[in-house]
PDB file of N, CA and C in Angstrom:
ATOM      1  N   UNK A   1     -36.714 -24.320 113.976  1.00  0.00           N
ATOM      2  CA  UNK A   1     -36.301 -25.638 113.573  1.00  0.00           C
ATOM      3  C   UNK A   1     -35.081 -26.027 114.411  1.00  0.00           C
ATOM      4  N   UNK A   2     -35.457 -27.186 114.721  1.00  0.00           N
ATOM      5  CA  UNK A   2     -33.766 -27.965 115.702  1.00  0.00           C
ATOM      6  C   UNK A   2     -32.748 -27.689 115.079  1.00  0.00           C
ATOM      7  N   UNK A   3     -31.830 -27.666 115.844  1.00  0.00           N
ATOM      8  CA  UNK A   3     -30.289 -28.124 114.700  1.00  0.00           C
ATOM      9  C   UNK A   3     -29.896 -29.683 115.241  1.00  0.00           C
ATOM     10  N   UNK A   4     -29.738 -30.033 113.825  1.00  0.00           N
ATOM     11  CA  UNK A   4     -29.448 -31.572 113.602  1.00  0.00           C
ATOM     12  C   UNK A   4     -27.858 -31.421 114.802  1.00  0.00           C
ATOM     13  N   UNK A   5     -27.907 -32.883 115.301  1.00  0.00           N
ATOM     14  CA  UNK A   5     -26.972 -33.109 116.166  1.00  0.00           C
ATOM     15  C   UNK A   5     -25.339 -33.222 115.246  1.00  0.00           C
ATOM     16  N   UNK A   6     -24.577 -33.160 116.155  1.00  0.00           N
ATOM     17  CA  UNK A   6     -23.193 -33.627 115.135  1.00  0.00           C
ATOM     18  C   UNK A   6     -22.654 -32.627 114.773  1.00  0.00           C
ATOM     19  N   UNK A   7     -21.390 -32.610 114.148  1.00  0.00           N
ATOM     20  CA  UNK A   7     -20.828 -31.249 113.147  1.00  0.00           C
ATOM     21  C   UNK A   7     -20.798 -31.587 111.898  1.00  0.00           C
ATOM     22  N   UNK A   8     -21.033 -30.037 111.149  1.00  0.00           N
ATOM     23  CA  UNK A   8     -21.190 -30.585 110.213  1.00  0.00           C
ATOM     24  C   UNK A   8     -20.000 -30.310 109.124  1.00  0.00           C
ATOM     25  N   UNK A   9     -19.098 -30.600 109.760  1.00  0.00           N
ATOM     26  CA  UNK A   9     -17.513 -30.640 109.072  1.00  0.00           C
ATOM     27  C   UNK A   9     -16.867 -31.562 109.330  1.00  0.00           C
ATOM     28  N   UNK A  10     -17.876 -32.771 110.373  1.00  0.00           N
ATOM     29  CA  UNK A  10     -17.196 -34.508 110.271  1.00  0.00           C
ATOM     30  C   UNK A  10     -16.853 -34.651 108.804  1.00  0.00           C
ATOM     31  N   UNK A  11     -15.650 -35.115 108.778  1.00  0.00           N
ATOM     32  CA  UNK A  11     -15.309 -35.880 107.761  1.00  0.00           C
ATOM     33  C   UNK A  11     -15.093 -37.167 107.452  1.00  0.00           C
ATOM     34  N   UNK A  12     -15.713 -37.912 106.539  1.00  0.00           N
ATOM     35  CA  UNK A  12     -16.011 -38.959 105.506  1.00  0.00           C
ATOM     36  C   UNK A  12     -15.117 -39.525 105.480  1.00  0.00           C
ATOM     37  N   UNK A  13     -14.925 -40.287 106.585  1.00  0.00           N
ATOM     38  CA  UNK A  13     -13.635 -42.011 106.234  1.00  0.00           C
ATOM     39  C   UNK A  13     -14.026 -42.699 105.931  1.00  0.00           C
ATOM     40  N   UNK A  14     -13.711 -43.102 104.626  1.00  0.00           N
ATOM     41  CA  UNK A  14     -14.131 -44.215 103.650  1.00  0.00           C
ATOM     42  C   UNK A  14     -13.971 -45.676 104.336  1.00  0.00           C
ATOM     43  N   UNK A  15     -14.319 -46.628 103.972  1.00  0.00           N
ATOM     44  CA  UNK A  15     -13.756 -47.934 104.427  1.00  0.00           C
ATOM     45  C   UNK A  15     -12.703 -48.404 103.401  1.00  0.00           C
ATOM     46  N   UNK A  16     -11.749 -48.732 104.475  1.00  0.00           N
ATOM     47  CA  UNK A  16     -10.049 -49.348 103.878  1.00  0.00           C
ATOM     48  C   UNK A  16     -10.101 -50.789 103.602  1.00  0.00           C
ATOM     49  N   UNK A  17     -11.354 -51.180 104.069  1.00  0.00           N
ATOM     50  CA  UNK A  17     -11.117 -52.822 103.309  1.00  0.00           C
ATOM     51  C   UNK A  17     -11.531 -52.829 102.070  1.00  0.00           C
ATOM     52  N   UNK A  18     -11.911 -51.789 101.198  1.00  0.00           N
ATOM     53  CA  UNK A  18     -12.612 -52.242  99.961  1.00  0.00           C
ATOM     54  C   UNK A  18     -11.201 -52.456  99.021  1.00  0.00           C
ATOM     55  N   UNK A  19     -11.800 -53.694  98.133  1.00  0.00           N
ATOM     56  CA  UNK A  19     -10.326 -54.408  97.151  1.00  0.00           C
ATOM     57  C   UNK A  19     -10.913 -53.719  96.124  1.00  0.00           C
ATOM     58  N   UNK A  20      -9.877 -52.620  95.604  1.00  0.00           N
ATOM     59  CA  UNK A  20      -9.613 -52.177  94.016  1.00  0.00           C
ATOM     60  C   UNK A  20      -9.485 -53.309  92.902  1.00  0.00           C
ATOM     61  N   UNK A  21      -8.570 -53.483  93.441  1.00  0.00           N
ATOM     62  CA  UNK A  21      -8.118 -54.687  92.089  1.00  0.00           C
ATOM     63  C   UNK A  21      -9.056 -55.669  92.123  1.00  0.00           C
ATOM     64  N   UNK A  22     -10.104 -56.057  92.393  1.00  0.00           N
ATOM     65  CA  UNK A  22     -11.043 -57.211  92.330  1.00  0.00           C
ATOM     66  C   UNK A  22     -11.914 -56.334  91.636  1.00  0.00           C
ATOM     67  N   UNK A  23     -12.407 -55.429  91.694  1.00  0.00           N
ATOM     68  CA  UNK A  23     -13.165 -53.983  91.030  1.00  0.00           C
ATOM     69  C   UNK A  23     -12.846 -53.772  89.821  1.00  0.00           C
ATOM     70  N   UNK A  24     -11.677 -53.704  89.742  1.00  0.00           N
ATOM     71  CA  UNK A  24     -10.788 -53.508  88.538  1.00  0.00           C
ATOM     72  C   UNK A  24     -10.888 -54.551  87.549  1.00  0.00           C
ATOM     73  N   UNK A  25     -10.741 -55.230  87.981  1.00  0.00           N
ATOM     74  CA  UNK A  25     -10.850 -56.971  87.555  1.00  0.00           C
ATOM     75  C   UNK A  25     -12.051 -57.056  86.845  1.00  0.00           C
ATOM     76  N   UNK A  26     -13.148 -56.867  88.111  1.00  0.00           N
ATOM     77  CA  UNK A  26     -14.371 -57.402  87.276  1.00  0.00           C
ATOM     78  C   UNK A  26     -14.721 -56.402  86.599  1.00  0.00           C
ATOM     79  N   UNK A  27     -14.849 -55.025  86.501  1.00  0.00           N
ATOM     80  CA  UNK A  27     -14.781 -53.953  84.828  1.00  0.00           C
ATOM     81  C   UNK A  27     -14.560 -54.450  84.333  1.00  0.00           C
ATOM     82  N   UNK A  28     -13.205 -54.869  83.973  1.00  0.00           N
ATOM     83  CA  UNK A  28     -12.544 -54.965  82.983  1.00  0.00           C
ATOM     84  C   UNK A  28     -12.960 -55.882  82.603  1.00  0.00           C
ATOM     85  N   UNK A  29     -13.611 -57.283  82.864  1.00  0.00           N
ATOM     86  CA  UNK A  29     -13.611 -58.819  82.558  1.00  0.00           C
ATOM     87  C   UNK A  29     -15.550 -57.768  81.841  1.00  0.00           C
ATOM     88  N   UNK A  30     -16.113 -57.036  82.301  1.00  0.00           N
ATOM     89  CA  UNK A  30     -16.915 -56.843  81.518  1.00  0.00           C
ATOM     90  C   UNK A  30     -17.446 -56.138  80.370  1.00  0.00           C
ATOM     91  N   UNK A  31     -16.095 -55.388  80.414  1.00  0.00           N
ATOM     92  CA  UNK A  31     -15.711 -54.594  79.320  1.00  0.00           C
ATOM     93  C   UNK A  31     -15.460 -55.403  78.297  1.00  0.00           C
ATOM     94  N   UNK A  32     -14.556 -56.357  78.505  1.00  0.00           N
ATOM     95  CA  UNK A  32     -14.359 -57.661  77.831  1.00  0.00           C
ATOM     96  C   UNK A  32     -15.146 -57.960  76.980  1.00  0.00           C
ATOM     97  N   UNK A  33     -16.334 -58.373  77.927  1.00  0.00           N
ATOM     98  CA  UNK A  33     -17.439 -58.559  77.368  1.00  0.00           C
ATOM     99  C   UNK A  33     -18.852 -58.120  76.416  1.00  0.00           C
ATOM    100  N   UNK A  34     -18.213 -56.827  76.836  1.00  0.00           N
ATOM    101  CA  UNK A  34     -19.388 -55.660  75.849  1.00  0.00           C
ATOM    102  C   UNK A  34     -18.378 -55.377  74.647  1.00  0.00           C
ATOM    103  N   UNK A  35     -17.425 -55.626  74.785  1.00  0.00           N
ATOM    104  CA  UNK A  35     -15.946 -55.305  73.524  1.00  0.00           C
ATOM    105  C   UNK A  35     -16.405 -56.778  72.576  1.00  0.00           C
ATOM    106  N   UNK A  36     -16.539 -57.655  72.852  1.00  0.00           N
ATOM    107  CA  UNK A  36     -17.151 -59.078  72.513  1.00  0.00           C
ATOM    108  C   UNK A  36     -18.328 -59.048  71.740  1.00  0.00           C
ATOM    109  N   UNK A  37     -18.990 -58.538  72.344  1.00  0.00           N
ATOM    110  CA  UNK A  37     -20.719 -58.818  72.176  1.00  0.00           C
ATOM    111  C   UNK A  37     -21.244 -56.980  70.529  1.00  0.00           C
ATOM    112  N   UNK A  38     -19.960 -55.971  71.166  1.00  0.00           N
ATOM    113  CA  UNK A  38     -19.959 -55.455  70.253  1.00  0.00           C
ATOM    114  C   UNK A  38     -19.004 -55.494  68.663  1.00  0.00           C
ATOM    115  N   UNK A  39     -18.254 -56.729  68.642  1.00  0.00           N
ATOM    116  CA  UNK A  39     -17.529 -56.858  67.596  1.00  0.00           C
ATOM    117  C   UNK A  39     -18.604 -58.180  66.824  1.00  0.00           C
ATOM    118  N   UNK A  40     -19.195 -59.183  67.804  1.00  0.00           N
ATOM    119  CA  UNK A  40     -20.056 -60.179  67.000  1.00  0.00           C
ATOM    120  C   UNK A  40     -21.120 -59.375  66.393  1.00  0.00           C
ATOM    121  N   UNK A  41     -22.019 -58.408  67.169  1.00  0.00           N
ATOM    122  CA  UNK A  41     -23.079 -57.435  66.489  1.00  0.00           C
ATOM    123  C   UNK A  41     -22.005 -56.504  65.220  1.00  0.00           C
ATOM    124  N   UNK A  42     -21.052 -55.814  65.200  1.00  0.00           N
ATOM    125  CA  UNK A  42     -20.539 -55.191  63.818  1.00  0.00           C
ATOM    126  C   UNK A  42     -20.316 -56.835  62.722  1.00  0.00           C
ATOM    127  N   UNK A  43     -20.067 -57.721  63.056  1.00  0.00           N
ATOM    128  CA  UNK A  43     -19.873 -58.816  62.156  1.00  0.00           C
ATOM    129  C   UNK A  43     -21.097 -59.206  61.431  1.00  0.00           C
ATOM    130  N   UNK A  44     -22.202 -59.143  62.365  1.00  0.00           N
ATOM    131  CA  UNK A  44     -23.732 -59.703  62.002  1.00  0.00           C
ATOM    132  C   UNK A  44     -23.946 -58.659  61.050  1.00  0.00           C
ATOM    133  N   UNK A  45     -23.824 -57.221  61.112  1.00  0.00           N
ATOM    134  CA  UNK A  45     -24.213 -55.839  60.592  1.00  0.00           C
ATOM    135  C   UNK A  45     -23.726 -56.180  59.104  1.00  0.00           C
ATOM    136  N   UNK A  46     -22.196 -56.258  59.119  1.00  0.00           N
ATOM    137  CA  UNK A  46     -21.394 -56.499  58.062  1.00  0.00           C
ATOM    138  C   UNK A  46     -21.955 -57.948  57.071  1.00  0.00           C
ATOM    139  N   UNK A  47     -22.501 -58.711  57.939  1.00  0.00           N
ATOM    140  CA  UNK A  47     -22.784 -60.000  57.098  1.00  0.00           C
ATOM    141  C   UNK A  47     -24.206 -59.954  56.453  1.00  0.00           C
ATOM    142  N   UNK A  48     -24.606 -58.799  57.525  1.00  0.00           N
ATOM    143  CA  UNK A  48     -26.851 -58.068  57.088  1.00  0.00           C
ATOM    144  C   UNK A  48     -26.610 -57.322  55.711  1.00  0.00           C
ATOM    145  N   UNK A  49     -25.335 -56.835  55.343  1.00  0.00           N
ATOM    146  CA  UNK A  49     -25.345 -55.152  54.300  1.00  0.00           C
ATOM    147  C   UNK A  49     -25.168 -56.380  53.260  1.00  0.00           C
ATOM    148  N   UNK A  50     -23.984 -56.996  53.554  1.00  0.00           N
ATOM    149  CA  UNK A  50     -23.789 -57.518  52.246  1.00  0.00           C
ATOM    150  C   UNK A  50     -24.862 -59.013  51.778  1.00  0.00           C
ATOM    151  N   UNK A  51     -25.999 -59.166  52.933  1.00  0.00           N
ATOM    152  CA  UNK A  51     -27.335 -60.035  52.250  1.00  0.00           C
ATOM    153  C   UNK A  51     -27.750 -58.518  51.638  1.00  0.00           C
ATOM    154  N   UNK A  52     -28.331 -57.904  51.892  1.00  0.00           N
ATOM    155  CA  UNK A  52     -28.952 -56.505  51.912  1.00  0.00           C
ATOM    156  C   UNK A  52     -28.632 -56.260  50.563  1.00  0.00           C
ATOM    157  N   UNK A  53     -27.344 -56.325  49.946  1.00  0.00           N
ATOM    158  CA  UNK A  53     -26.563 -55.754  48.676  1.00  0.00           C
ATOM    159  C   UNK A  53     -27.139 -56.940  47.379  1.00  0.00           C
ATOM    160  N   UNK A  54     -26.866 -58.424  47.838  1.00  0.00           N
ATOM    161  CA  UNK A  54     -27.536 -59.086  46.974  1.00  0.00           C
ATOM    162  C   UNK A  54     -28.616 -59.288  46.790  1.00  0.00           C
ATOM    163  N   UNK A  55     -29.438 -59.228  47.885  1.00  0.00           N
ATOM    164  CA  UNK A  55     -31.089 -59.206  47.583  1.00  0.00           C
ATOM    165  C   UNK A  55     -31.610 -57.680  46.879  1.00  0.00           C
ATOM    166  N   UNK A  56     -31.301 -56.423  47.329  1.00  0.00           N
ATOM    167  CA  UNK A  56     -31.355 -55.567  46.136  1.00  0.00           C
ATOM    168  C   UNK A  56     -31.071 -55.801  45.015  1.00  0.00           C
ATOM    169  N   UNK A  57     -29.831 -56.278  44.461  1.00  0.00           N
ATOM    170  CA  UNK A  57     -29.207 -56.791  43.222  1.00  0.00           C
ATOM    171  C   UNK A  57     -30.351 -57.297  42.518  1.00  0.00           C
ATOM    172  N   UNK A  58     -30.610 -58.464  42.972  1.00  0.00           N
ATOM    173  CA  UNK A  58     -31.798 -59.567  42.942  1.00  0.00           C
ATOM    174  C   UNK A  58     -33.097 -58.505  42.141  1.00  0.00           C
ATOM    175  N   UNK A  59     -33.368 -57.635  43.510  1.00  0.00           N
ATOM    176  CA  UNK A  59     -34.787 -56.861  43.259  1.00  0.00           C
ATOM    177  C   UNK A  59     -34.629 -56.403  41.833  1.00  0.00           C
ATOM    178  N   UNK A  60     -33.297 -55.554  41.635  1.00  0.00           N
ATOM    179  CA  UNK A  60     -33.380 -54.611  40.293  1.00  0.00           C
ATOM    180  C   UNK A  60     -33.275 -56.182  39.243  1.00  0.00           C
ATOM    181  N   UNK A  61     -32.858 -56.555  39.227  1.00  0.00           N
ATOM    182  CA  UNK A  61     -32.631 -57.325  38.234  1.00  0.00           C
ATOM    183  C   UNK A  61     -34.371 -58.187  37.874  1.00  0.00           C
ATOM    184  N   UNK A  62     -35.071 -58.676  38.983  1.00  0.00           N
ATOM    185  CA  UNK A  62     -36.143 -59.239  38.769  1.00  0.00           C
ATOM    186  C   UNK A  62     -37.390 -57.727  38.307  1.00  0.00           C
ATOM    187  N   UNK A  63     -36.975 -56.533  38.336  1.00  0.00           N
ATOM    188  CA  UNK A  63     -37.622 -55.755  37.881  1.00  0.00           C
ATOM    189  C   UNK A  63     -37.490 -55.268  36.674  1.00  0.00           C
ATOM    190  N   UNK A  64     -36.210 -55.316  36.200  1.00  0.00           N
ATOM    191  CA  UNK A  64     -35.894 -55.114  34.360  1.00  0.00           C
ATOM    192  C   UNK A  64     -36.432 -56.214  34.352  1.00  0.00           C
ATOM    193  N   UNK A  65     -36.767 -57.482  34.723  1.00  0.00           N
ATOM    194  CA  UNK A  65     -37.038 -58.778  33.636  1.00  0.00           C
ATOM    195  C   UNK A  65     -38.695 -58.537  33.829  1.00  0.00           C
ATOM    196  N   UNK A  66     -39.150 -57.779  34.658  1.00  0.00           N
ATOM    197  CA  UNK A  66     -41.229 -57.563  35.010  1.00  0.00           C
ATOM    198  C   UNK A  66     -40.996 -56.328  33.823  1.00  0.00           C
ATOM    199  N   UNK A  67     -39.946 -55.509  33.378  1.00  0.00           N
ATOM    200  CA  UNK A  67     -40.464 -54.540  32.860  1.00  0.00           C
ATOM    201  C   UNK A  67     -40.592 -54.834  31.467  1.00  0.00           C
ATOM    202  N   UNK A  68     -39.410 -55.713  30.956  1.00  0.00           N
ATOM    203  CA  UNK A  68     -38.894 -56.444  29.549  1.00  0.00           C
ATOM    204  C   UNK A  68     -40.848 -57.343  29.377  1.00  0.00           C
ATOM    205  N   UNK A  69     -40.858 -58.226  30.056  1.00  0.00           N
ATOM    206  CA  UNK A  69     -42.172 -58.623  29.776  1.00  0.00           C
ATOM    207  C   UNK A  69     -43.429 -58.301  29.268  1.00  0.00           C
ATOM    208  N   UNK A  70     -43.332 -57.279  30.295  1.00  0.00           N
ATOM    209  CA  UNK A  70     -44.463 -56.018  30.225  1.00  0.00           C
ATOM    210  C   UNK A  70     -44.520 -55.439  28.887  1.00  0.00           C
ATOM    211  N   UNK A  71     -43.327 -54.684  28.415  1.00  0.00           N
ATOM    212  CA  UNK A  71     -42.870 -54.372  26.848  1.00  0.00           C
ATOM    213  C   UNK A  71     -43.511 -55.231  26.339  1.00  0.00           C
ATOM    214  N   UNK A  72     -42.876 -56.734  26.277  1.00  0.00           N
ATOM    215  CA  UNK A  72     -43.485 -57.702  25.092  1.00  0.00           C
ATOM    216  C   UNK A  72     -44.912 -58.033  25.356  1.00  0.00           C
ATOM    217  N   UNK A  73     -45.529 -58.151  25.883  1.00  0.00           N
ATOM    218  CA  UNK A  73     -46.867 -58.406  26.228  1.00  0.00           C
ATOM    219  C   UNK A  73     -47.801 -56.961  25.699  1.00  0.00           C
ATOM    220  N   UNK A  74     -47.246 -55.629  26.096  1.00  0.00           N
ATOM    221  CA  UNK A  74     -47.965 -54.785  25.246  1.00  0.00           C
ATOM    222  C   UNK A  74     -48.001 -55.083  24.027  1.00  0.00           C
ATOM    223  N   UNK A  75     -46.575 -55.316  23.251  1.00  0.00           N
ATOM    224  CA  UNK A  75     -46.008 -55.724  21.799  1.00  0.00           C
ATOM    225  C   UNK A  75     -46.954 -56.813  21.306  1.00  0.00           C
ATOM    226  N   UNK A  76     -47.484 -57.514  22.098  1.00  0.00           N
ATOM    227  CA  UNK A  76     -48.302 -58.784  21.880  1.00  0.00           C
ATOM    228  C   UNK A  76     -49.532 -58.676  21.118  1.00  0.00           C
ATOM    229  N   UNK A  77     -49.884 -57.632  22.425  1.00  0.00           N
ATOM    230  CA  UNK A  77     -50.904 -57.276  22.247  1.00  0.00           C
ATOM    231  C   UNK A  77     -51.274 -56.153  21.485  1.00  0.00           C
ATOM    232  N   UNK A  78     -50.545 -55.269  21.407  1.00  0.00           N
ATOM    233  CA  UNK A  78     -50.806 -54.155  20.274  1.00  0.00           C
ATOM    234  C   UNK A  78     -50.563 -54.930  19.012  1.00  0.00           C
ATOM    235  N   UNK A  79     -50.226 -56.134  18.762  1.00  0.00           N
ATOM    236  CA  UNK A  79     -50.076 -56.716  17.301  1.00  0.00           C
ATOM    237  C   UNK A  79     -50.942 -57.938  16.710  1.00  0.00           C
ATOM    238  N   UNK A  80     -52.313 -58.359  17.629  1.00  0.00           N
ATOM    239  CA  UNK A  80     -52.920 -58.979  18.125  1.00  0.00           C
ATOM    240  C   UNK A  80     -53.902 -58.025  17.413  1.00  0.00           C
ATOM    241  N   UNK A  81     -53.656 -57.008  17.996  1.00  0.00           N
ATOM    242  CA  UNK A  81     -55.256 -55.797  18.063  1.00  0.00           C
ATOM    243  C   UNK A  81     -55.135 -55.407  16.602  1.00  0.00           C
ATOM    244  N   UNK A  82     -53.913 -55.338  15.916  1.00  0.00           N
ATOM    245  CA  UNK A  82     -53.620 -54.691  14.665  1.00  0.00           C
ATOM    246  C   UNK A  82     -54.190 -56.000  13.406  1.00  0.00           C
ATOM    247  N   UNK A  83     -53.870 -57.251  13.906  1.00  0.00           N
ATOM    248  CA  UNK A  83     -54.166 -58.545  13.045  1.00  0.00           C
ATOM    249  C   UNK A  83     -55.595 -58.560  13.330  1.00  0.00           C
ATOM    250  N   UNK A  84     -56.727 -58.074  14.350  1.00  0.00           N
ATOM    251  CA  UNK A  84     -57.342 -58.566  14.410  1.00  0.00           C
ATOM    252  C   UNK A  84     -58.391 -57.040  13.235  1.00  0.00           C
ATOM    253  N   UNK A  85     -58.082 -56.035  13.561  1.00  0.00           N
ATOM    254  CA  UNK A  85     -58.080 -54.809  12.535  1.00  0.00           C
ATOM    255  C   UNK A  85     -58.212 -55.058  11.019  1.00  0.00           C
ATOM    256  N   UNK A  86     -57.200 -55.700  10.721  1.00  0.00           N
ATOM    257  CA  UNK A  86     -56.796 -56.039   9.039  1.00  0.00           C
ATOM    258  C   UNK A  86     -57.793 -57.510   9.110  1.00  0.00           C
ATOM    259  N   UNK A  87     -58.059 -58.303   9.634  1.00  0.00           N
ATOM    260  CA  UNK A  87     -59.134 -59.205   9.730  1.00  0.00           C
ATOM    261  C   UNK A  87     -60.780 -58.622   9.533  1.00  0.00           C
ATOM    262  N   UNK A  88     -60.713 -57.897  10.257  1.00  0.00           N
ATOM    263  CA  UNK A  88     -62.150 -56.991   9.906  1.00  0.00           C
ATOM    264  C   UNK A  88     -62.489 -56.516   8.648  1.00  0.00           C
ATOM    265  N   UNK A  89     -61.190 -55.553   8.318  1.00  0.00           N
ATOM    266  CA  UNK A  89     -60.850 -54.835   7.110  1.00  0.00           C
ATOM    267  C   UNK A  89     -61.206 -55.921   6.121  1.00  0.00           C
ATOM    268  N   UNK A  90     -60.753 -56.945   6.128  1.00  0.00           N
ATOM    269  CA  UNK A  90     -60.725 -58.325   4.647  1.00  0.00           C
ATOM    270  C   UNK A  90     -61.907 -58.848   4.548  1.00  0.00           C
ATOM    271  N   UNK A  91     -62.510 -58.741   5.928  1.00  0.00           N
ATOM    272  CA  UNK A  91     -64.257 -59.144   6.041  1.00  0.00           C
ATOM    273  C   UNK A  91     -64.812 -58.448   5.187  1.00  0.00           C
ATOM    274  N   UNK A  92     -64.706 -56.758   5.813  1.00  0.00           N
ATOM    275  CA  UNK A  92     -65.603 -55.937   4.934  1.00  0.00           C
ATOM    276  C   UNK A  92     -65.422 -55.775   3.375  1.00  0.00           C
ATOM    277  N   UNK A  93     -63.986 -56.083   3.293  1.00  0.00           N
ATOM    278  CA  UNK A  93     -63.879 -55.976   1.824  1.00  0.00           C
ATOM    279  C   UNK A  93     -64.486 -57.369   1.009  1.00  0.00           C
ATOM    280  N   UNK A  94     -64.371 -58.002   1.735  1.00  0.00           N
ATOM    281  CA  UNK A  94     -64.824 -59.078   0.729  1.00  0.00           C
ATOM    282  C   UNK A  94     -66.609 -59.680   0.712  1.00  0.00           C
ATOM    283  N   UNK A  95     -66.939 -58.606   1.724  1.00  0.00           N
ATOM    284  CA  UNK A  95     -68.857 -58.744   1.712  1.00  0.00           C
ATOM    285  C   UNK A  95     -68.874 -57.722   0.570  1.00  0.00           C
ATOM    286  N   UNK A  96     -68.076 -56.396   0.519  1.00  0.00           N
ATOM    287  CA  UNK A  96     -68.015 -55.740  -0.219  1.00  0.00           C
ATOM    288  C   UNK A  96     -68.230 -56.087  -1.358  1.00  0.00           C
ATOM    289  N   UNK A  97     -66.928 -56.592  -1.617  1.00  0.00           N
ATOM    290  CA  UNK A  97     -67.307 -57.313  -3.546  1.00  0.00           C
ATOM    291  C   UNK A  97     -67.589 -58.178  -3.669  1.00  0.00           C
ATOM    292  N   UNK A  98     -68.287 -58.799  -2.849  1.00  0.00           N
ATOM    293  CA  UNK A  98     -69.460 -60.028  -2.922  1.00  0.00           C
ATOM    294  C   UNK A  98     -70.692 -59.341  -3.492  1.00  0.00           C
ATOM    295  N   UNK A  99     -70.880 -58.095  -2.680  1.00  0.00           N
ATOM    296  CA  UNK A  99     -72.175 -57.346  -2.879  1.00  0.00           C
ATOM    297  C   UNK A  99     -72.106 -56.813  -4.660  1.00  0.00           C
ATOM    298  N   UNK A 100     -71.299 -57.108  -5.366  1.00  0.00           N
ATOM    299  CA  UNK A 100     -70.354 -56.367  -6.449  1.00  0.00           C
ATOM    300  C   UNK A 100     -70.072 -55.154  -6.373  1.00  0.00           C
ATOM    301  N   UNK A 101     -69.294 -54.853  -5.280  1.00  0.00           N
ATOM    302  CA  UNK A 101     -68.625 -52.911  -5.821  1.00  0.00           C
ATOM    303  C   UNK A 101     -67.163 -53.307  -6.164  1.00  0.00           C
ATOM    304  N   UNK A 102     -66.860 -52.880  -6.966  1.00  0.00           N
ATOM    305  CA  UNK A 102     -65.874 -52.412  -7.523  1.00  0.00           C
ATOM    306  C   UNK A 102     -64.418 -52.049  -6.976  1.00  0.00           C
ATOM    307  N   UNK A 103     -63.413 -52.296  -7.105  1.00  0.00           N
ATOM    308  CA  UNK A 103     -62.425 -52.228  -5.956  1.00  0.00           C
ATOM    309  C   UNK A 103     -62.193 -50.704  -5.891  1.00  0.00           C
ATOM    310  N   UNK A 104     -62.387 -49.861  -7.636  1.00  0.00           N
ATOM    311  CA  UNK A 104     -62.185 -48.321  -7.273  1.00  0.00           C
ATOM    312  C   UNK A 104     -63.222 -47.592  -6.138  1.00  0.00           C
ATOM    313  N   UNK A 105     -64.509 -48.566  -6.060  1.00  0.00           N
ATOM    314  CA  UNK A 105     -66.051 -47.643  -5.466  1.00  0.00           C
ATOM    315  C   UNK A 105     -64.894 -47.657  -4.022  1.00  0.00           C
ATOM    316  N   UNK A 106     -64.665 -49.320  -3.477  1.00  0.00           N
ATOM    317  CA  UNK A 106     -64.427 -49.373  -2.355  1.00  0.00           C
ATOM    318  C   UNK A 106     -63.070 -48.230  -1.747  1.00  0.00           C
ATOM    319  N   UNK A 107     -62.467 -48.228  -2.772  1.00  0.00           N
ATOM    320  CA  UNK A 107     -61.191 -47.349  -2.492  1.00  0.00           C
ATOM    321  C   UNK A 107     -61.620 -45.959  -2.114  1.00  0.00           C
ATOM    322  N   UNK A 108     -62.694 -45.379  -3.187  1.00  0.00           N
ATOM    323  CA  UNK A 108     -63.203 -44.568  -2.894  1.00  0.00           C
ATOM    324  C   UNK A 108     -64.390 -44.434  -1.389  1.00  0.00           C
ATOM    325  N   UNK A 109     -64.944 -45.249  -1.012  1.00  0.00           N
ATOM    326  CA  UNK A 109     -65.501 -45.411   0.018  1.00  0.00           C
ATOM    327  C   UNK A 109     -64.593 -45.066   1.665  1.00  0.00           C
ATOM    328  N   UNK A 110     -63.311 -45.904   1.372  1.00  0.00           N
ATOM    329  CA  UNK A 110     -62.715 -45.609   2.507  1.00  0.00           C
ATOM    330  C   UNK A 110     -61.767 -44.422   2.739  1.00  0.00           C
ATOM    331  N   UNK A 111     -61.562 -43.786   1.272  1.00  0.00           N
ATOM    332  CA  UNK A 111     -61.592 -42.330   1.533  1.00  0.00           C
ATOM    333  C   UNK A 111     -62.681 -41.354   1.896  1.00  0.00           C
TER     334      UNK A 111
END
């Protein structure tokens, strides 16, 4: 294999016209800017938790009032089913002693 031309312990002179402080400058002016763009995003975050906090609020609260319902609507209805029970019951009793039995036969019957 050739050997590449040159030495290879030239040393690396940078170029002396490059401006630091214009470098410096513009970092910083974009640091600025990500320092900016990351304090409006923690504000949005902060303004998301606390929607976040009342719409949970919201949730539990609209779920005790689905569960309270629920209660009374069984209550409704288990007392519905019980009236409609003792309705039957007054039917049969009263074909009963229509038929003439006796209120002891019937007592005895539904034992």
């Amino acid at each position: 294999m050739p050997r590449p031309k040159g030495s290879k312990n030239k040393k690396n002179i940078a170029a002396s016209n490059v401006d630091y402080a214009v470098q410096i400058a513009e970092k910083m002016s974009a640091r600025a800017d990500v320092d900016q763009q990351i304090q409006t995003k923690t504000d949005e975050i902060a303004t998301l938790k606390a929607e976040l906090k009342t719409l949970k609020a919201q949730a539990k609260s609209l779920d005790k009032e689905i569960d309270k319902l629920q209660a009374d609507q069984a209550a409704q209805e288990a007392a519905e089913a019980e009236a409609a029970k003792r309705a039957e019951l007054e039917d049969v009793l009263k074909k009963l002693m229509a038929d003439g039995m006796s209120a002891q036969e019937i007592l005895d019957k539904l034992q």
